[in-house]
N, C-alpha and C. Protein backbone atom coordinates (compact mmCIF):
# COMPACT_ATOMS: atom_id res chain seq x y z
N UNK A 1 31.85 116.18 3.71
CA UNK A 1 32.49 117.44 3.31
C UNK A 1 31.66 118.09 2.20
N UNK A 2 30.87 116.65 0.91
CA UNK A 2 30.15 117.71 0.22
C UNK A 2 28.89 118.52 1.10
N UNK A 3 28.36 117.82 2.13
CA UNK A 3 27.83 118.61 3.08
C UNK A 3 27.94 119.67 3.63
N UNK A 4 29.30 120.35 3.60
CA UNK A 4 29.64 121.21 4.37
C UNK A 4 29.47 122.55 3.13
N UNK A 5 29.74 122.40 1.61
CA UNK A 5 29.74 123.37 0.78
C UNK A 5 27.80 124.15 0.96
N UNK A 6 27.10 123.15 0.89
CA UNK A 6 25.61 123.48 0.92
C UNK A 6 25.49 123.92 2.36
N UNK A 7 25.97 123.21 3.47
CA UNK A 7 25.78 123.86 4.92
C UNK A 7 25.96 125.31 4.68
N UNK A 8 27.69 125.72 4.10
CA UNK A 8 28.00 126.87 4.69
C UNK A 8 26.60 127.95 3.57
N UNK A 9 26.42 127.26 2.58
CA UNK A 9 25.25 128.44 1.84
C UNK A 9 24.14 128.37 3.21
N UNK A 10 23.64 127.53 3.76
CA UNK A 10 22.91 127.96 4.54
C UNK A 10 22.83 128.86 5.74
N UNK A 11 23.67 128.78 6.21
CA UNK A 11 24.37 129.67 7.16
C UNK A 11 24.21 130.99 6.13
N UNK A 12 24.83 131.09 5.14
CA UNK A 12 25.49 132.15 4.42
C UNK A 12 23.58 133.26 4.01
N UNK A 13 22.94 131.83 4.46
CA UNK A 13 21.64 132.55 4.34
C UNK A 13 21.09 133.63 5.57
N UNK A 14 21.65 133.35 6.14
CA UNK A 14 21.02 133.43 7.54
C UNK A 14 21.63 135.28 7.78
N UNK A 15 23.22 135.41 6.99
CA UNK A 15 23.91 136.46 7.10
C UNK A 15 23.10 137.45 6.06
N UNK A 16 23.02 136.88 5.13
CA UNK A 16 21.88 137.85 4.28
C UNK A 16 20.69 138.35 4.38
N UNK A 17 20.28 137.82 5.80
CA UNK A 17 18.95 138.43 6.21
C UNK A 17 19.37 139.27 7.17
N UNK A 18 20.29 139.27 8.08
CA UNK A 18 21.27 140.71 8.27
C UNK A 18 21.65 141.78 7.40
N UNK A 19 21.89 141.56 6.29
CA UNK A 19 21.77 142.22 5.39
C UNK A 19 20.96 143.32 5.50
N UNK A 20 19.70 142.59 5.20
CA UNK A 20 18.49 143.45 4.93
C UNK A 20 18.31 144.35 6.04
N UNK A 21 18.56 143.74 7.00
CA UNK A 21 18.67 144.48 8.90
C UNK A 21 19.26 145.49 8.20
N UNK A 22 20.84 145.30 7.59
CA UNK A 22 21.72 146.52 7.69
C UNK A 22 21.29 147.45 6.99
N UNK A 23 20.52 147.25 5.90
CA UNK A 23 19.81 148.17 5.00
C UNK A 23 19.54 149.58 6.42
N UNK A 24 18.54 148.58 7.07
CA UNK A 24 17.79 149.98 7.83
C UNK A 24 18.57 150.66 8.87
N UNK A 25 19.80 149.78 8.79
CA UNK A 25 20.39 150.25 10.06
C UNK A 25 21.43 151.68 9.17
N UNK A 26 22.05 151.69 8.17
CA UNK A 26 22.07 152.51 7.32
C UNK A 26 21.11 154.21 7.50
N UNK A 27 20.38 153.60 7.33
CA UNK A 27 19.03 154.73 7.11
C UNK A 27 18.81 155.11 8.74
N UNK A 28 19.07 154.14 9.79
CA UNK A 28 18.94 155.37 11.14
C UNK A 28 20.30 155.86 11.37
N UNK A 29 21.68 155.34 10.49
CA UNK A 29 22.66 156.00 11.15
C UNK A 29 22.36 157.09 10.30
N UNK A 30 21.79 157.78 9.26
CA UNK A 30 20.95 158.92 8.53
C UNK A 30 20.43 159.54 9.24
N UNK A 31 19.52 159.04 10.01
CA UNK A 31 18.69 159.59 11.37
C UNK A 31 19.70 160.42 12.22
N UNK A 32 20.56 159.91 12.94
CA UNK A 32 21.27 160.39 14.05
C UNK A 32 22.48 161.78 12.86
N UNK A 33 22.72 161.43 11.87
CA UNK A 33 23.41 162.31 10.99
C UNK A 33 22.09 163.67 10.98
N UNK A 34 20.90 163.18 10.85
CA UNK A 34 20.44 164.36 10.50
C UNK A 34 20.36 165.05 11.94
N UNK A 35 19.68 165.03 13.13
CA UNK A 35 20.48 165.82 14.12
C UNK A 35 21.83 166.40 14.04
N UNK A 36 22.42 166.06 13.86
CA UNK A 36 24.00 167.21 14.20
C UNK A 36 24.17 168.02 12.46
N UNK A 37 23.04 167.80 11.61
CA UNK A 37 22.67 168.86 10.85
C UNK A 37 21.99 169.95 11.30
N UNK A 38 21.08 169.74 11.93
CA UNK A 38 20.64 170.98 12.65
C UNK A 38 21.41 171.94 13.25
N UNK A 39 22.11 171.33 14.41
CA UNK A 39 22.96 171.90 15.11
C UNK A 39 24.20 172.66 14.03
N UNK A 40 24.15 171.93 12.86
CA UNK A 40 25.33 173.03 12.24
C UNK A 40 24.42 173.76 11.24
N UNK A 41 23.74 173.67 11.15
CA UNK A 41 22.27 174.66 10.66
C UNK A 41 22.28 175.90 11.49
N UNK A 42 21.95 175.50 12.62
CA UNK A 42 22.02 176.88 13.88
C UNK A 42 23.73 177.54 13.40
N UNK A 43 24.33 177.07 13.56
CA UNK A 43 26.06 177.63 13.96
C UNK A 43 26.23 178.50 12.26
């Protein structure tokens, strides 16, 4: 079981490099936001 406290940090590692994924995934849902700026740019 004390095994399992250090396991779950490892795992817990694995989610934090998703993390960093989500960073960019952030920044293209920015991307797709800036298209339907345009479109209300035109209007």
């Amino acid at each position: 079981m004390t095994t399992a406290p250090p396991a779950g940090s490892s795992p817990a590692a694995p989610p934090r490099a998703s993390t960093p994924l989500f960073a960019p995934s952030p920044t293209s849902s920015a991307r797709p936001e800036a298209p339907p700026l345009p479109p209300v740019r035109r209007t």
